[in-house]
Protein backbone atom coordinates (compact mmCIF):
# COMPACT_ATOMS: atom_id res chain seq x y z
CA UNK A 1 5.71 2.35 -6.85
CA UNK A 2 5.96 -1.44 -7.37
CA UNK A 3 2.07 -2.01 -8.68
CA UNK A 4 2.17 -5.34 -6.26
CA UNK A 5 1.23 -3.10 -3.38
CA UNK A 6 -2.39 -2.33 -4.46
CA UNK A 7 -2.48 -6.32 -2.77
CA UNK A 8 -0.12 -6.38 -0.30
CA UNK A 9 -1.82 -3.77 1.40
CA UNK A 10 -5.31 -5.23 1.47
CA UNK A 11 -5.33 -4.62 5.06
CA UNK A 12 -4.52 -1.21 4.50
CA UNK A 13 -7.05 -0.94 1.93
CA UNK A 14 -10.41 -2.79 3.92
CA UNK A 15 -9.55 -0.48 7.00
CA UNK A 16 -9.79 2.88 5.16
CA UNK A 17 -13.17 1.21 2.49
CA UNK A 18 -14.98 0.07 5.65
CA UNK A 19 -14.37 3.39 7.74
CA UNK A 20 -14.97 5.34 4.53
CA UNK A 21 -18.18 3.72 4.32
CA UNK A 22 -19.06 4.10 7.84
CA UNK A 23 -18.23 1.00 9.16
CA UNK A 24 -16.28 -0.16 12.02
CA UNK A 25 -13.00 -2.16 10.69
CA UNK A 26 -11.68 -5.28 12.47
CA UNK A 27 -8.29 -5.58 13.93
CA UNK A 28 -6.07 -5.96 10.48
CA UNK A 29 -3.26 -8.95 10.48
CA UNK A 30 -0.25 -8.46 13.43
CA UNK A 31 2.52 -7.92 10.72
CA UNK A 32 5.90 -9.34 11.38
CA UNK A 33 9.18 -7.88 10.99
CA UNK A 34 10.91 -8.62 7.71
CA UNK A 35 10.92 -6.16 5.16
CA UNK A 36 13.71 -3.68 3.87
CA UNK A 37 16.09 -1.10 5.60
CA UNK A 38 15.87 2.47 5.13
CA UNK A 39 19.50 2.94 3.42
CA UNK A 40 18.71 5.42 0.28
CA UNK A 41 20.99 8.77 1.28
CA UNK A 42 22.58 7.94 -2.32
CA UNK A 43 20.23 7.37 -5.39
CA UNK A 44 20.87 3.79 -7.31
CA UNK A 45 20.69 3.06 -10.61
CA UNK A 46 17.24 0.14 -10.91
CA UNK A 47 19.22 -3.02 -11.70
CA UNK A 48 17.95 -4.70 -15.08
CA UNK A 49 16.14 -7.88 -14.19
CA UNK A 50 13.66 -10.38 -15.62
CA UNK A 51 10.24 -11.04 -14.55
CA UNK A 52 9.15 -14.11 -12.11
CA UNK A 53 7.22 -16.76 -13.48
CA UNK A 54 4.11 -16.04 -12.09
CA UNK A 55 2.37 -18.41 -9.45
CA UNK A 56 -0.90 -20.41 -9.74
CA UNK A 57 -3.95 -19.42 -8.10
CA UNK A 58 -4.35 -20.11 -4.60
CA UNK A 59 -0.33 -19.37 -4.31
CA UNK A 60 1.15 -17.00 -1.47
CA UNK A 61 1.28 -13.46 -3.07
CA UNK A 62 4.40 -12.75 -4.91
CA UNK A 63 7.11 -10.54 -3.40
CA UNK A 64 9.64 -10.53 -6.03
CA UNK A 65 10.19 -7.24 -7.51
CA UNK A 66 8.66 -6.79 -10.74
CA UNK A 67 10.83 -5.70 -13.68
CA UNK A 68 11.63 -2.20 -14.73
CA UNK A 69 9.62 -1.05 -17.43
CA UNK A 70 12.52 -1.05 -19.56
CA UNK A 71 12.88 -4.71 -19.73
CA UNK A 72 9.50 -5.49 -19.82
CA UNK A 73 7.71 -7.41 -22.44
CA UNK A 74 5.85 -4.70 -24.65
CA UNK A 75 1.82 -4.81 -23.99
CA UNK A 76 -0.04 -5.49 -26.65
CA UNK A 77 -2.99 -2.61 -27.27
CA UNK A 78 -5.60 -5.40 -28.29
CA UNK A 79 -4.77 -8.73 -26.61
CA UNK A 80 -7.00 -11.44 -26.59
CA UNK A 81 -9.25 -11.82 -23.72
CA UNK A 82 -11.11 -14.39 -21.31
CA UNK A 83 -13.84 -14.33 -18.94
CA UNK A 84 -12.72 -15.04 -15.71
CA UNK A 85 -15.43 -16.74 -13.34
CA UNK A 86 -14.29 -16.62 -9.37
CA UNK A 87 -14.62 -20.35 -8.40
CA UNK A 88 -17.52 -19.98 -6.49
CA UNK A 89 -19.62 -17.93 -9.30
CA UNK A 90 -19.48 -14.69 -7.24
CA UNK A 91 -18.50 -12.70 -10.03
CA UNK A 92 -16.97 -12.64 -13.59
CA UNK A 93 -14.57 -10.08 -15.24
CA UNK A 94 -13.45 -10.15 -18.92
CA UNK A 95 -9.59 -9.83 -18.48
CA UNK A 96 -6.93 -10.34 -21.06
CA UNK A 97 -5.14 -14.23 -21.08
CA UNK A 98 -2.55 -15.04 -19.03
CA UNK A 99 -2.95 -12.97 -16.30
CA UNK A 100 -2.46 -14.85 -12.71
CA UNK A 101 -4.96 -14.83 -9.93
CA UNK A 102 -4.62 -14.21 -6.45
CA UNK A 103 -7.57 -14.69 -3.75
CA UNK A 104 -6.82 -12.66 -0.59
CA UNK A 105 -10.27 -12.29 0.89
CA UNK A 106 -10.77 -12.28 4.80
CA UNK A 107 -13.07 -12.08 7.23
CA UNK A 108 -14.16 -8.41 5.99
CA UNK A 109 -14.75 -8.97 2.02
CA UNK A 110 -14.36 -10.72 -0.67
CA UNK A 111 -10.80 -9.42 -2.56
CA UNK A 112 -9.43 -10.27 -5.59
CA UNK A 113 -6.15 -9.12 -7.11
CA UNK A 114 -5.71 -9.91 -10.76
CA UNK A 115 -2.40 -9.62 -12.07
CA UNK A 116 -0.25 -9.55 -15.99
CA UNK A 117 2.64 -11.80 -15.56
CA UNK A 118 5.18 -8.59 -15.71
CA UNK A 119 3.63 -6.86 -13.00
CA UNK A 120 3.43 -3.61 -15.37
CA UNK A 121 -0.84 -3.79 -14.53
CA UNK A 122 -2.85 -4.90 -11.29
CA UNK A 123 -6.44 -4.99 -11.02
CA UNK A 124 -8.06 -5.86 -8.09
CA UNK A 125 -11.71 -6.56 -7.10
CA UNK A 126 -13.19 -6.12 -3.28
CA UNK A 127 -16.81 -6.85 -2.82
CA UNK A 128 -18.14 -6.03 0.56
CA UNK A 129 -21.65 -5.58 2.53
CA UNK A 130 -23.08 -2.54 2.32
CA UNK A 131 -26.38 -2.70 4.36
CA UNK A 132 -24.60 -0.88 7.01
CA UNK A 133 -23.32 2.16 5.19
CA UNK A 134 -25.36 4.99 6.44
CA UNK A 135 -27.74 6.53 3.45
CA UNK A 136 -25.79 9.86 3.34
CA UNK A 137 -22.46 8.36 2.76
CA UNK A 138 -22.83 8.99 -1.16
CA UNK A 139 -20.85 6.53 -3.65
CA UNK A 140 -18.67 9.50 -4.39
CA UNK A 141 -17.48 9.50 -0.94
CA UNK A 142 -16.61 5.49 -0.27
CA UNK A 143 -14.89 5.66 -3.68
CA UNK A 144 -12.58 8.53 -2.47
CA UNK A 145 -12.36 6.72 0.77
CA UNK A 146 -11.17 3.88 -1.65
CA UNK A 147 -8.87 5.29 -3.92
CA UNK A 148 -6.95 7.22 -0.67
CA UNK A 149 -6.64 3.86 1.62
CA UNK A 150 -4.71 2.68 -1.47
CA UNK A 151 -2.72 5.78 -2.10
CA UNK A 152 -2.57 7.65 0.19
CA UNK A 153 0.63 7.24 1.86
CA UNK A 154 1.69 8.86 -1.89
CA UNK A 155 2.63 12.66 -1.75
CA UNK A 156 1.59 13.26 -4.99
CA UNK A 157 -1.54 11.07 -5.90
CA UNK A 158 -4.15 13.03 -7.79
CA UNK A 159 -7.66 11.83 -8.26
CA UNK A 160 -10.13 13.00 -10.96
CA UNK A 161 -13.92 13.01 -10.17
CA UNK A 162 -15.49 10.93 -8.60
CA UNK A 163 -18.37 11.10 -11.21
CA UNK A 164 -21.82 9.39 -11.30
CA UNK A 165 -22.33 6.90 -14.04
CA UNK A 166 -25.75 6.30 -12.67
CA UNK A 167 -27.48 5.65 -9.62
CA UNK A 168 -26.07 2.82 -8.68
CA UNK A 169 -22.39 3.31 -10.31
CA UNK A 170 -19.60 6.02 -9.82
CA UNK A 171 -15.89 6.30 -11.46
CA UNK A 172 -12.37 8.33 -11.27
CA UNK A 173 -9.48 8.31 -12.64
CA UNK A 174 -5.57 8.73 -11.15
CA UNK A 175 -2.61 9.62 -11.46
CA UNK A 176 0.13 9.72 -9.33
CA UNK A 177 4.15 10.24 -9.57
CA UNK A 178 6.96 8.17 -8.04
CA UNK A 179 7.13 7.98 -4.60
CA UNK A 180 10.63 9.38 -4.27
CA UNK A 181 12.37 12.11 -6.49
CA UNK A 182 14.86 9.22 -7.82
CA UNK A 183 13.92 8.97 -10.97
CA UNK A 184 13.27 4.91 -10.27
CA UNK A 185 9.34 4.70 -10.09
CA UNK A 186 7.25 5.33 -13.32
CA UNK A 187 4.63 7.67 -13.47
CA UNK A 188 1.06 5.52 -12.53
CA UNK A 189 -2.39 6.06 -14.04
CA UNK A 190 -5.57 4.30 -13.67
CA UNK A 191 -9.38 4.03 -12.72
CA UNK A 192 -11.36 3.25 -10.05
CA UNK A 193 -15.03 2.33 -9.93
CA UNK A 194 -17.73 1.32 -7.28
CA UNK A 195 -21.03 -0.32 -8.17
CA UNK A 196 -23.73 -1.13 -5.95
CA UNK A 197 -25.78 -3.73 -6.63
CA UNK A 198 -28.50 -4.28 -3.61
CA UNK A 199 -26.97 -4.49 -0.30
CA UNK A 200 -23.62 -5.14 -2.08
CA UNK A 201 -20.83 -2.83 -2.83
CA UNK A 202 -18.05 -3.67 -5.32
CA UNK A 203 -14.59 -1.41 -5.70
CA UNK A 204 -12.30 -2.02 -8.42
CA UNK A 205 -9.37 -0.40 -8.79
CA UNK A 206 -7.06 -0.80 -12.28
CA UNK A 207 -3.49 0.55 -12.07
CA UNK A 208 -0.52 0.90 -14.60
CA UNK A 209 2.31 2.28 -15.54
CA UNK A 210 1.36 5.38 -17.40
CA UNK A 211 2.95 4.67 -20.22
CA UNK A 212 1.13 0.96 -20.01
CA UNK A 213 -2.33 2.62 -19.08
CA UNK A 214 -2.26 5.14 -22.27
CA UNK A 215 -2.32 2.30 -24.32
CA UNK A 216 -4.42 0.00 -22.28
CA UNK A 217 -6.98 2.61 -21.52
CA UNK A 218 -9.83 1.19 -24.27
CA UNK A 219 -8.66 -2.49 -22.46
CA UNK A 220 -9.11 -1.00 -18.38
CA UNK A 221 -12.66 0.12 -20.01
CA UNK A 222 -14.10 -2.51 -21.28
CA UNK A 223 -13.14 -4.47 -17.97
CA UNK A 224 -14.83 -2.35 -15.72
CA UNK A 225 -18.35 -2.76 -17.88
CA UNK A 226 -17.78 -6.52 -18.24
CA UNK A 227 -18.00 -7.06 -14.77
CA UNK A 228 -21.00 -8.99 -13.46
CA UNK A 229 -21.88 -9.89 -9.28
CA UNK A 230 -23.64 -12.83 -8.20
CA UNK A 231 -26.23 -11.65 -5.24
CA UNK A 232 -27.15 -15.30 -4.54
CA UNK A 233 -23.39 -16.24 -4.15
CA UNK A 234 -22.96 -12.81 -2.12
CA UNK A 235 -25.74 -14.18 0.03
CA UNK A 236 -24.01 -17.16 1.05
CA UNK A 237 -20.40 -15.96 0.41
CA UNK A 238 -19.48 -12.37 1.35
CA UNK A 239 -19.44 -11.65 5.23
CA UNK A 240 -22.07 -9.93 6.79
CA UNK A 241 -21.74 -5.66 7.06
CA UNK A 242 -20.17 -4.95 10.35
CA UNK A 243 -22.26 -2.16 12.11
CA UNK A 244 -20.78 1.26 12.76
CA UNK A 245 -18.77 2.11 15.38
CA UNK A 246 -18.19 5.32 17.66
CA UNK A 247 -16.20 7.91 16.44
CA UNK A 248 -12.51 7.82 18.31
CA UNK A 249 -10.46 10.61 17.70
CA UNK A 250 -6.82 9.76 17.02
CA UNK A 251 -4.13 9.98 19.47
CA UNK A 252 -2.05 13.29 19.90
CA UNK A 253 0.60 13.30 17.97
CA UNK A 254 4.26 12.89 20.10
CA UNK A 255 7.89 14.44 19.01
CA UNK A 256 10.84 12.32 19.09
CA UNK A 257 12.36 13.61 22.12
CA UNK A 258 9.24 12.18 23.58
CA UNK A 259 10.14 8.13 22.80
CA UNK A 260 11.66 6.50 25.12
CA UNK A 261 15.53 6.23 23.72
CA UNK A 262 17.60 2.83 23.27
CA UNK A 263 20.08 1.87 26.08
CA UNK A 264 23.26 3.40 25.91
CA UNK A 265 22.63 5.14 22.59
CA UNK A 266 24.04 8.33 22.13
CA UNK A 267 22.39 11.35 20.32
CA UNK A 268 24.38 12.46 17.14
CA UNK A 269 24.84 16.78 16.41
CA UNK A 270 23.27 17.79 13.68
CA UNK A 271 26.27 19.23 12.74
CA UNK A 272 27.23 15.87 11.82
CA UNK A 273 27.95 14.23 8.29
CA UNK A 274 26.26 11.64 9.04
CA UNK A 275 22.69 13.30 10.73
CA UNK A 276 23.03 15.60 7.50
CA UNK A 277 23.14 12.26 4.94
CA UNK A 278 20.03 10.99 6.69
CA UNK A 279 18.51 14.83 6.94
CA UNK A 280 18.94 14.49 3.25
CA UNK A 281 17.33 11.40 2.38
CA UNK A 282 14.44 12.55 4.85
CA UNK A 283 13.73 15.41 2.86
CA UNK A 284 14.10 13.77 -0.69
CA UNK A 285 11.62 11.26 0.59
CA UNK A 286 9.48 13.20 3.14
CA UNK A 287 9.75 16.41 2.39
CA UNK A 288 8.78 18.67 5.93
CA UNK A 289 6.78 16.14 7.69
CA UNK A 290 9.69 13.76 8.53
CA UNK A 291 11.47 14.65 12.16
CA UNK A 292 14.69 12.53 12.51
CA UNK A 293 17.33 11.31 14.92
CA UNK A 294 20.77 9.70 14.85
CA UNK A 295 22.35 7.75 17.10
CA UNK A 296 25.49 5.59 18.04
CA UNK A 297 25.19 2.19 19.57
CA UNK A 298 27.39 -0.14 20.75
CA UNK A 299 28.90 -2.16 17.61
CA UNK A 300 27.96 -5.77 19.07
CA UNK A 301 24.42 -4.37 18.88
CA UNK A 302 22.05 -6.62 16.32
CA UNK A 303 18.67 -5.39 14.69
CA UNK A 304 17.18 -8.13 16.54
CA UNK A 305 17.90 -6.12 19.93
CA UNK A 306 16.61 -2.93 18.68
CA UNK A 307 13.47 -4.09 17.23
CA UNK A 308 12.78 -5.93 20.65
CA UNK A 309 13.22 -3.14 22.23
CA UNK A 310 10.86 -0.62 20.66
CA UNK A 311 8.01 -3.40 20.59
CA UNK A 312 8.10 -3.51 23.92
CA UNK A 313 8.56 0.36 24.98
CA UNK A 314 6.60 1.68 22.10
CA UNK A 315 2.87 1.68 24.42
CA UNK A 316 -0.19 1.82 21.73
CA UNK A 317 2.38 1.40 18.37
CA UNK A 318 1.76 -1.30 16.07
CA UNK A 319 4.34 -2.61 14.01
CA UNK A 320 3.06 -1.75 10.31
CA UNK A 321 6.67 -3.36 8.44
CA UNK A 322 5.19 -5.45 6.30
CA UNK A 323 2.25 -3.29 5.56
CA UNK A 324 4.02 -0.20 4.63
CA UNK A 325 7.54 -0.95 4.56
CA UNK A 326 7.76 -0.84 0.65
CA UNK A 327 5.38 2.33 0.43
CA UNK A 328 7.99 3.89 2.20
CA UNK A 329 10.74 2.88 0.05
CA UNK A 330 13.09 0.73 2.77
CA UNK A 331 15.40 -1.63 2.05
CA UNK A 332 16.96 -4.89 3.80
CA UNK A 333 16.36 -6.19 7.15
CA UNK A 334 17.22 -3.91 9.55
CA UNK A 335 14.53 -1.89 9.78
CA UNK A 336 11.06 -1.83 10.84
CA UNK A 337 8.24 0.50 10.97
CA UNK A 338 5.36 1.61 13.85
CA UNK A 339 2.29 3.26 13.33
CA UNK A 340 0.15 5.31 16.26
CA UNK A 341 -2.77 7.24 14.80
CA UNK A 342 -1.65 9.63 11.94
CA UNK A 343 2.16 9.32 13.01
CA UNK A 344 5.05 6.58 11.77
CA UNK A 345 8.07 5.60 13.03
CA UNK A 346 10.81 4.68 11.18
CA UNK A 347 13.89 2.85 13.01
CA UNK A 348 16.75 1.80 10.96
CA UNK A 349 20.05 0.61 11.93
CA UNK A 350 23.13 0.62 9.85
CA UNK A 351 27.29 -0.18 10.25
CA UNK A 352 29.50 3.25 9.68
CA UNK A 353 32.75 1.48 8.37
CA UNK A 354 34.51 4.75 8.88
CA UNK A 355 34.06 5.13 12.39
CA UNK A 356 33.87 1.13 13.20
CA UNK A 357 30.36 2.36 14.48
CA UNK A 358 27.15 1.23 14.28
CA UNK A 359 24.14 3.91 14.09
CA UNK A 360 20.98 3.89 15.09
CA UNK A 361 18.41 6.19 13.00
CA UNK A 362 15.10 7.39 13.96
CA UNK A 363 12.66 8.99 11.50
CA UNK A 364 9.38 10.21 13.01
CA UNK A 365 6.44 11.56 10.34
CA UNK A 366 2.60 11.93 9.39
CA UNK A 367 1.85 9.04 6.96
CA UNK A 368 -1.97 8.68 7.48
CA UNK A 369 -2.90 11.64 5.18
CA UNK A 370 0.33 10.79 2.53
């Protein structure tokens, strides 16, 4: 898991804090379509690469993909550190030189993503109003409402605690495993914390790569207990709570066979190599709760006429690509993904040179719960 998506999903992340804590959350972004293809029947080898110079505050976030751990520069155990003030004195956080800084706040919070210049550690700071969050929504509960918005699209993210640090302060640690059973993504670890400080609630989240975080550990620590808030600033600066909203259940979930289908496509036996390459890759990356379908198309048939299609048939579906399209490990630009309640859809097209066909591949599974 590439650690830059602890800040690309901020959107994610406010929706599931701000439910979690028993507030309603406001519409997130309309993504647009331009993230990676889902084209990984056949594990690859990581290609060696060198990390990105990495950009000034007040920069776009990156989206380069930061360098295997392999060919990363070593992390040193005691590095030397600096205070970092956020411009407006909202806050402060002792963090080691170097590292780059990235405001993403919105309309919701205050966030913060702090960032070594070899991606191989992310921290990332998201002060919001608490004066709506009911009094038996405990801090244990909005920091596992925390830590899963984050991770939860994960299969095998583990959390340890929460546990009370005192009245006003709680903490866990993680851990979780690659996302796929390549072999490419490095075992994570990390820690979480939320402190309350009046009407204000701050989560920060610190993740590594394990090996990374074993070392850095003593470093993630003293971080956490450096941190100071501002109430005056949060006063002026922080938007207001948003009240809480009614309970709405999610939708049912649908089957495949259910969709409405492309024009002229025709539905691929299972029997078929190609259904069981894609059954394959489903499984590696799914396990059970992926549902899939393959199709041929007409050859002449571009990405651009598939996606269209789907936005417009796909009634109460929002198109999540660039929110989870990396979570979900897809590649190039002919694919895009759709979220309805608990349920994503995955469409995918892709050239079989073989055949002189082109395919069309639907993937249908559960990726609210991970």
């Amino acid at each position: 898991m590439q650690l830059h998506l602890i800040s690309r999903l901020a959107g994610v992340l406010l929706l599931g804090v701000l439910v979690a804590c028993g507030q309603a959350a406001a519409p997130a972004p309309t993504p647009t379509r331009s993230l990676d293809a889902f084209q990984r029947d056949i594990p690859q080898e990581a290609p060696d690469s060198a990390p990105t110079a990495a950009p000034e505050v007040g920069e776009p976030l990156a989206t380069s993909t930061p360098a295997p751990l392999a060919t990363a520069p070593p992390l040193d155990a005691a590095p030397e550190i600096s205070t970092y003030t956020q411009r407006e004195d909202l806050f402060s956080i002792d963090i080691p030189a170097g590292w780059s800084i990235f405001d993403i706040s919105d309309e919701r919070a205050s966030i913060t993503s702090l960032e070594d210049p070899a991606g191989n550690i992310v921290a990332l700071v998201l002060i919001a109003d608490g004066s709506e969050v009911p009094a038996d929504v405990s801090l244990e509960e909005q920091l596992e409402g925390f830590a899963d918005s984050i991770l939860g699209i994960a299969p095998t993210f583990v959390l340890t605690g929460p546990v009370r640090l005192s009245d006003d302060m709680a903490e866990a640690d993680l851990f979780f495993e690659d996302l796929t059973e390549d072999g490419l993504r490095d075992p994570t670890g990390g820690k979480m914390r939320v402190v309350r400080e009046g009407q204000y609630l701050t989560f920060m989240a610190v993740l590594a790569r394990q090996a990374h975080y074993s070392l850095l550990e003593p470093v993630v620590d003293a971080m956490l207990d450096s941190y100071t808030l501002n109430t005056a600033v949060a006063d002026e600066v922080v938007p207001r709570g948003i009240p809480p909203a009614p309970t709405v259940p999610p939708p049912a979930p649908v089957l495949l066979d259910e969709l409405p289908a492309f024009p002229g496509a025709t539905l691929l036996p299972n029997t078929d190599q190609r259904v069981r390459l894609v059954a394959l890759s489903v499984e590696q990356q799914f396990g059970e709760a992926g549902s899939y379908q393959v199709y041929t198309i007409a050859p002449n048939t571009s990405f651009d006429d598939v996606w269209a299609f789907y936005t417009d048939a796909l009634e109460g579906w929002a198109d999540v690509t660039d929110l989870l399209g990396e979570a979900i490990q897809i590649e190039g630009e002919n694919s895009a993904v759709w979220q309805r309640g608990e349920q994503l859809l995955l469409v995918s097209t892709t050239s079989d040179p073989l055949a002189q066909e082109r395919l069309l591949v639907l993937v249908l599974f559960s990726g609210a719960d991970g």
